[in-house]
C-alpha atoms as a PDB file:
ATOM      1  CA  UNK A   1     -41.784 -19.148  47.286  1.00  0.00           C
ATOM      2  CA  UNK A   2     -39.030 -18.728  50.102  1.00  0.00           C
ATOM      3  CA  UNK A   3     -36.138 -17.546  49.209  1.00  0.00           C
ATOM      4  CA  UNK A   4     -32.935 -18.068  50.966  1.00  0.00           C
ATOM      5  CA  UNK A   5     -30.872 -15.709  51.727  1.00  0.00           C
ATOM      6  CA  UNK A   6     -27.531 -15.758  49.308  1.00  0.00           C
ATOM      7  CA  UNK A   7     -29.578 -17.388  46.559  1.00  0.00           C
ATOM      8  CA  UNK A   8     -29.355 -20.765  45.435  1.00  0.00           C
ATOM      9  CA  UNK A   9     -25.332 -20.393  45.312  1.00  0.00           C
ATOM     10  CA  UNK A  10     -25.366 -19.778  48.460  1.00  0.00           C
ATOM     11  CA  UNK A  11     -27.590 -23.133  49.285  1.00  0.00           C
ATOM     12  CA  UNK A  12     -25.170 -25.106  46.846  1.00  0.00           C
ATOM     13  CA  UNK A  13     -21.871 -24.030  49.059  1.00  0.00           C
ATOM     14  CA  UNK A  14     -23.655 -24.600  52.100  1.00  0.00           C
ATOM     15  CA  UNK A  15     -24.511 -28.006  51.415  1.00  0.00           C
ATOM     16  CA  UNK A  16     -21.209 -29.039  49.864  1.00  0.00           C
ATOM     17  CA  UNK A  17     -19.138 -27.079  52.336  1.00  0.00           C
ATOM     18  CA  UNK A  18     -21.262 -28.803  55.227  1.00  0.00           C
ATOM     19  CA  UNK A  19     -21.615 -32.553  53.935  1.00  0.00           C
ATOM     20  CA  UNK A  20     -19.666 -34.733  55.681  1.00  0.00           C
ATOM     21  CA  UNK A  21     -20.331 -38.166  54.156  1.00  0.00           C
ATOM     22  CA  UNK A  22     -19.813 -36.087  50.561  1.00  0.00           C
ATOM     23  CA  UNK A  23     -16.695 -37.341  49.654  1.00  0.00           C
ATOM     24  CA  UNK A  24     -16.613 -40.113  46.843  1.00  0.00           C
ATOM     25  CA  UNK A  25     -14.587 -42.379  48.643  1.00  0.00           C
ATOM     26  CA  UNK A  26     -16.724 -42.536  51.938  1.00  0.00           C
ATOM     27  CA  UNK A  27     -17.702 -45.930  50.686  1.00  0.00           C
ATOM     28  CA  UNK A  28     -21.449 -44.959  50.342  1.00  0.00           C
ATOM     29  CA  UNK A  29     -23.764 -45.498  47.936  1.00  0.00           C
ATOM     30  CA  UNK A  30     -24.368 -42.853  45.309  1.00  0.00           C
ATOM     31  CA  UNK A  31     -27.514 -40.883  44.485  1.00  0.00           C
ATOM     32  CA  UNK A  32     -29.520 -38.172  45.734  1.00  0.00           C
ATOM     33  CA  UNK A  33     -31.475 -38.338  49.176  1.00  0.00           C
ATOM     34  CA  UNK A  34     -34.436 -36.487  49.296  1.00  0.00           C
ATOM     35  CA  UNK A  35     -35.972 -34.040  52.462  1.00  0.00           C
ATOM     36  CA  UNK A  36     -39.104 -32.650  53.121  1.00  0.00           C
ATOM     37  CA  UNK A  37     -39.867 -29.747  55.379  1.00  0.00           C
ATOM     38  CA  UNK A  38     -41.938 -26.968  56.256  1.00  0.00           C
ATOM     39  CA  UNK A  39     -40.593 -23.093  56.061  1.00  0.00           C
ATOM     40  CA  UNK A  40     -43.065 -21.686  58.122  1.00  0.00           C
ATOM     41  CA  UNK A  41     -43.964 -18.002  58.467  1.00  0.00           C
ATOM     42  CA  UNK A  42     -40.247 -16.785  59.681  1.00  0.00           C
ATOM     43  CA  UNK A  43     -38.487 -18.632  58.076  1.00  0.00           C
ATOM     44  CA  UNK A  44     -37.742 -21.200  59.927  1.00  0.00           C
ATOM     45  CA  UNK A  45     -37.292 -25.357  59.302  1.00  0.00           C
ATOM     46  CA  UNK A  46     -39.757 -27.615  60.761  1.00  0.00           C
ATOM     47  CA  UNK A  47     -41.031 -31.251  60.325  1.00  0.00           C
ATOM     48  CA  UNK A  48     -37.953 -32.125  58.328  1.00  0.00           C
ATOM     49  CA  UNK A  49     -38.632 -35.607  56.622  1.00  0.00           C
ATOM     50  CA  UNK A  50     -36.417 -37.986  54.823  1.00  0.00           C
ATOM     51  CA  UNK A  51     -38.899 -38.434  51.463  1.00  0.00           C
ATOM     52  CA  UNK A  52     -36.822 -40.853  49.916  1.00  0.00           C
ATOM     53  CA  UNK A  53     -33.705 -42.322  51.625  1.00  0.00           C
ATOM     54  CA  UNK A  54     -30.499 -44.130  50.080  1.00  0.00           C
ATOM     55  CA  UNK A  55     -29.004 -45.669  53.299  1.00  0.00           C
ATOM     56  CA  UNK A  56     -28.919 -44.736  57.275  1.00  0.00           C
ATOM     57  CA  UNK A  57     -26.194 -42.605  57.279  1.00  0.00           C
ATOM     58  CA  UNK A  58     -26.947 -40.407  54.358  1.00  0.00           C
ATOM     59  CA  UNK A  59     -30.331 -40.202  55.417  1.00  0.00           C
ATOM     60  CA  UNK A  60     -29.144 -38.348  58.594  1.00  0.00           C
ATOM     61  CA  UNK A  61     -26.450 -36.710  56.943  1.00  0.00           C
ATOM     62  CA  UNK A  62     -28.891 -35.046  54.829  1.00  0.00           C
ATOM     63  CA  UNK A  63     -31.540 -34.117  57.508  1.00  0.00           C
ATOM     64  CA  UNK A  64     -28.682 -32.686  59.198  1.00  0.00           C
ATOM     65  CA  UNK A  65     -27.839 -30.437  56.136  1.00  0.00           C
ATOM     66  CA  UNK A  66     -31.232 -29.504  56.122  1.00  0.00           C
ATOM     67  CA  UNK A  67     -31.584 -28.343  59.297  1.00  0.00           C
ATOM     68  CA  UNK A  68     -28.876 -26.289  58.628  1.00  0.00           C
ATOM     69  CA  UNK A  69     -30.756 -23.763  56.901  1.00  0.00           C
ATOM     70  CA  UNK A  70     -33.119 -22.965  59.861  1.00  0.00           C
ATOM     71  CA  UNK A  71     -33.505 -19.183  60.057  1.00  0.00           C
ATOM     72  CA  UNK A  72     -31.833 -19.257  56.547  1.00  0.00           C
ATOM     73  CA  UNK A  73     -35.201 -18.373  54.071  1.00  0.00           C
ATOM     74  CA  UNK A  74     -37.102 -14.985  53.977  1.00  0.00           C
ATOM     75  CA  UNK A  75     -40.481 -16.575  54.093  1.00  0.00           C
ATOM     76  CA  UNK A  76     -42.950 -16.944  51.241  1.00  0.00           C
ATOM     77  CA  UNK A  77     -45.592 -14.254  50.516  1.00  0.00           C
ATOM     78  CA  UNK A  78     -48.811 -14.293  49.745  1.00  0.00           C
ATOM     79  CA  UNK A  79     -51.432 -11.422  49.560  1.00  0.00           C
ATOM     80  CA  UNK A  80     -48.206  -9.680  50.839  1.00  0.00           C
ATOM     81  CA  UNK A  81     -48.587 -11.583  54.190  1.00  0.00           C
ATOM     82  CA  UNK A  82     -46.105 -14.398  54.979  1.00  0.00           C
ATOM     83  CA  UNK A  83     -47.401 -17.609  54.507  1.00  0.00           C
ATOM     84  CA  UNK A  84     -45.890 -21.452  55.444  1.00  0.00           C
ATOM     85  CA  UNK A  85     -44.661 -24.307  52.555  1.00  0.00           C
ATOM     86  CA  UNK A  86     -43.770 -26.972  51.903  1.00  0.00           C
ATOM     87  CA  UNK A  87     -40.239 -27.410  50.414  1.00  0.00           C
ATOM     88  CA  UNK A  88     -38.524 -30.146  49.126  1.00  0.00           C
ATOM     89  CA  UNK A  89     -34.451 -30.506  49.085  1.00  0.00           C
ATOM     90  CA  UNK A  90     -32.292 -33.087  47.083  1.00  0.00           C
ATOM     91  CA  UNK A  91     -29.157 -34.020  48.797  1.00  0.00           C
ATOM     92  CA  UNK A  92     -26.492 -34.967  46.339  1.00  0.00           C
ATOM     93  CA  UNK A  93     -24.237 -37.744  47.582  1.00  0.00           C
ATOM     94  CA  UNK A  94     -21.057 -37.532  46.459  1.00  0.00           C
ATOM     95  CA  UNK A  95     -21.547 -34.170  46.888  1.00  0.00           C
ATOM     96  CA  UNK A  96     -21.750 -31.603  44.019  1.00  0.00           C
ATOM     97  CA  UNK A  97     -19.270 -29.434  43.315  1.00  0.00           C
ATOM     98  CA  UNK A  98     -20.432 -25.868  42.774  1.00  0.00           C
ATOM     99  CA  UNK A  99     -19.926 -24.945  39.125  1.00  0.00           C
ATOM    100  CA  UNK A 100     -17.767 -22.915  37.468  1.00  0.00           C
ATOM    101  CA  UNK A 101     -14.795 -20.251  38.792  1.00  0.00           C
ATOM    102  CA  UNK A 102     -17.721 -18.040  39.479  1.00  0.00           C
ATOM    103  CA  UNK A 103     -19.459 -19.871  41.494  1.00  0.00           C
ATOM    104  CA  UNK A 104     -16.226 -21.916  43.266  1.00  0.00           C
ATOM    105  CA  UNK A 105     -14.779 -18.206  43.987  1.00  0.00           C
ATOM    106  CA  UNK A 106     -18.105 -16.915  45.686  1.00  0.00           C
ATOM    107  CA  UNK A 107     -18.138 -20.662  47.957  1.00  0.00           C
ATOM    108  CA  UNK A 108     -14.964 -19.658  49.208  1.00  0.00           C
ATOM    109  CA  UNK A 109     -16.611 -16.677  51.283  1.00  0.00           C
ATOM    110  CA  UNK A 110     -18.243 -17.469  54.249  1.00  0.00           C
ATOM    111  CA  UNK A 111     -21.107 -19.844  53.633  1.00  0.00           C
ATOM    112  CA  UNK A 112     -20.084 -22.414  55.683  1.00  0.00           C
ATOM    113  CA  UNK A 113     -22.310 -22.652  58.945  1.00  0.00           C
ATOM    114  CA  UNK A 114     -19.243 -23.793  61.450  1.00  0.00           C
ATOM    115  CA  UNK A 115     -20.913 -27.031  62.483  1.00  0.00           C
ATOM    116  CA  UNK A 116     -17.841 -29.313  62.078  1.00  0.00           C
END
């Protein structure tokens, strides 16, 4: 599998550090927005998809997010040769927290990816 590069914290922060239409009161519905994409052999984001959708907005707020993390993974491996995916990303809306001080202390490092 790929494997991004700060872990799955590090996905976590980005996305809740990055979500714009995250906050509860945005007047939104609530739910999870699913993408689809491709991390091909260097790591890279392509043919991102909305897989299944909750409203307009969200919808592009999340395929933003997840083109986001182009460049992000360390492809996946196979026969020690890297090999394309398929990968499949829920988008939490409001977004989630990250838990725990742990985890809330790490988010405040620089994961953000400066695209406000």
């Amino acid at each position: 599998m790929p494997v991004l590069q700060g872990g799955i914290v590090a996905l976590r922060c980005l996305l809740y550090q990055n979500n714009q239409l995250g906050q509860p009161e945005s007047g939104y519905p609530t739910g999870i927005v699913f993408v689809g994409f491709i991390i091909d052999t260097t790591g890279l984001v392509r043919d991102a998809r909305i897989l299944r959708g909750l409203h307009p907005a969200l919808n592009t707020e999340a395929l933003r997010l997840a083109n986001l993390l182009n460049g992000r993974f360390m492809p996946a491996r196979n026969n020690n040769r890297p090999v394309a995916v398929s990968f499949t990303l829920p988008v939490h809306f409001p977004a989630l927290a990250p838990a725990g001080r742990k985890q809330q202390k790490r988010c405040a490092s620089s994961f953000t990816a400066n695209t406000r």
